[in-house]
Protein backbone atom coordinates (compact mmCIF):
# COMPACT_ATOMS: atom_id res chain seq x y z
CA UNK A 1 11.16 -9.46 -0.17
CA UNK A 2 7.47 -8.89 -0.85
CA UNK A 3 5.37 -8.65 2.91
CA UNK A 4 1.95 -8.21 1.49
CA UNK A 5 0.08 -8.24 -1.43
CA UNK A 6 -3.63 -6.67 -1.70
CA UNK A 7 -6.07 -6.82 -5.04
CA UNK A 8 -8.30 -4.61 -5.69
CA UNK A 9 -12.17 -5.54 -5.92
CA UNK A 10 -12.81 -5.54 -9.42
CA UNK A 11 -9.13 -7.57 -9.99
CA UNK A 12 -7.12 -4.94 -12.18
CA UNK A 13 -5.05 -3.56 -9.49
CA UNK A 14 -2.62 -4.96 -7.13
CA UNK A 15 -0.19 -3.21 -4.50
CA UNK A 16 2.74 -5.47 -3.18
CA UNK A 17 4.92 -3.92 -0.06
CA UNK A 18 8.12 -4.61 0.66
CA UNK A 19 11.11 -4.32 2.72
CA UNK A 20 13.00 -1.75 0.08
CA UNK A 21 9.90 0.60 2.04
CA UNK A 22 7.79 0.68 -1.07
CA UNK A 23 4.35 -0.28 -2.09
CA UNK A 24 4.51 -1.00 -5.80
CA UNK A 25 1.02 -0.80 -7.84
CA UNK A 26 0.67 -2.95 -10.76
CA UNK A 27 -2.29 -2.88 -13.70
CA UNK A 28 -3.39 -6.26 -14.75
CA UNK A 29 -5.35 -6.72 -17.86
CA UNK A 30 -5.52 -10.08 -19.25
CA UNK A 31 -2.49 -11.51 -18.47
CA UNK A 32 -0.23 -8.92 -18.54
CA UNK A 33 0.71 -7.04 -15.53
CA UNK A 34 2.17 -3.43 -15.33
CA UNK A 35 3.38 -1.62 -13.24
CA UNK A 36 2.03 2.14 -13.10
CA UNK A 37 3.14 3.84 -9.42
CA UNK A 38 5.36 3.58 -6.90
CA UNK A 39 4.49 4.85 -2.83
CA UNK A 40 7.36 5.38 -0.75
CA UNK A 41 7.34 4.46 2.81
CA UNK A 42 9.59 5.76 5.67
CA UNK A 43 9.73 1.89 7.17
CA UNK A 44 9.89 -1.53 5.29
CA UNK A 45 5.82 -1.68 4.56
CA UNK A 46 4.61 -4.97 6.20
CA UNK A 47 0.74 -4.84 5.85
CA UNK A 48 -1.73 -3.47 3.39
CA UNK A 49 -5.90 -2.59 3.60
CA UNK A 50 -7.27 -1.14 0.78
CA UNK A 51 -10.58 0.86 0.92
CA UNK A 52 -14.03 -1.19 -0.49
CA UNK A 53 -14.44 1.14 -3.05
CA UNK A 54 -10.39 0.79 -3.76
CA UNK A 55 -9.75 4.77 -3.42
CA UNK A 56 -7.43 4.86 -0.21
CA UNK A 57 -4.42 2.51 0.31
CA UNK A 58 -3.89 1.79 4.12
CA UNK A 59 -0.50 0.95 5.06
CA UNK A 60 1.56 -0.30 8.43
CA UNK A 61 5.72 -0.65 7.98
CA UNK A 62 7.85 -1.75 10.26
CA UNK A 63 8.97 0.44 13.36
CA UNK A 64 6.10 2.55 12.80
CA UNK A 65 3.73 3.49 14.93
CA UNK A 66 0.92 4.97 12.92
CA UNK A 67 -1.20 3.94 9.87
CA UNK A 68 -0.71 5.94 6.72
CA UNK A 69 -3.67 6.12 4.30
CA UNK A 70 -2.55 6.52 0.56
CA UNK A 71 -4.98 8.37 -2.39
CA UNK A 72 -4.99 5.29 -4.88
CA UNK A 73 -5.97 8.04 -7.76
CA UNK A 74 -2.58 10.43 -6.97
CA UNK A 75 0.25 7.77 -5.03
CA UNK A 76 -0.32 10.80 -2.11
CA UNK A 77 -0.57 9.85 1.45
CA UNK A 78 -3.94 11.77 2.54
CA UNK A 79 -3.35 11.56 6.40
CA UNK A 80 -1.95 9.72 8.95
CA UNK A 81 -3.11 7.98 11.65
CA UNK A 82 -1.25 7.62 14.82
CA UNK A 83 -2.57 4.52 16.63
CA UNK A 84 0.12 3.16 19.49
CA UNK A 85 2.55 3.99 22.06
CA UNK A 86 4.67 0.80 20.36
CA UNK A 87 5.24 -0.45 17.01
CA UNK A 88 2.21 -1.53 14.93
């Protein structure tokens, strides 16, 4: 089941997350649509926020109580944030 989808602000990239506790990135030029990376999440990933100048990838799943922030260059979480006592 796809949870979220996010574009990017120039409209070639788009992340879907999931339930199977990915985030999947896709290319899209034209009308074709590739995809080209794979994040793995420790939680089903429920919510997305990407960065305006589309470099970092925040991400919520659920269960978790933090906010991981992805490099949109290298798949790599960069940090994360914890945020609650409870579930975001």
């Amino acid at each position: 089941t796809v949870n979220y989808i996010c574009l990017d602000v120039d409209g070639t990239r788009l992340y879907s997350s999931s339930d199977d506790k990915t985030i999947r990135i896709w290319q899209i030029e034209g009308e074709a649509i590739t995809n080209v990376g794979l994040m793995k999440n420790q939680f089903p990933t429920v919510k997305l926020a990407l960065s305006n100048d589309g470099k970092f990838l925040a991400s919520t799943g659920r269960y978790q109580k933090n906010v991981k922030v992805w490099n949109c260059s290298t798949f790599i979480p960069e940090c994360e944030i914890e945020v609650h006592s409870e579930e975001v």
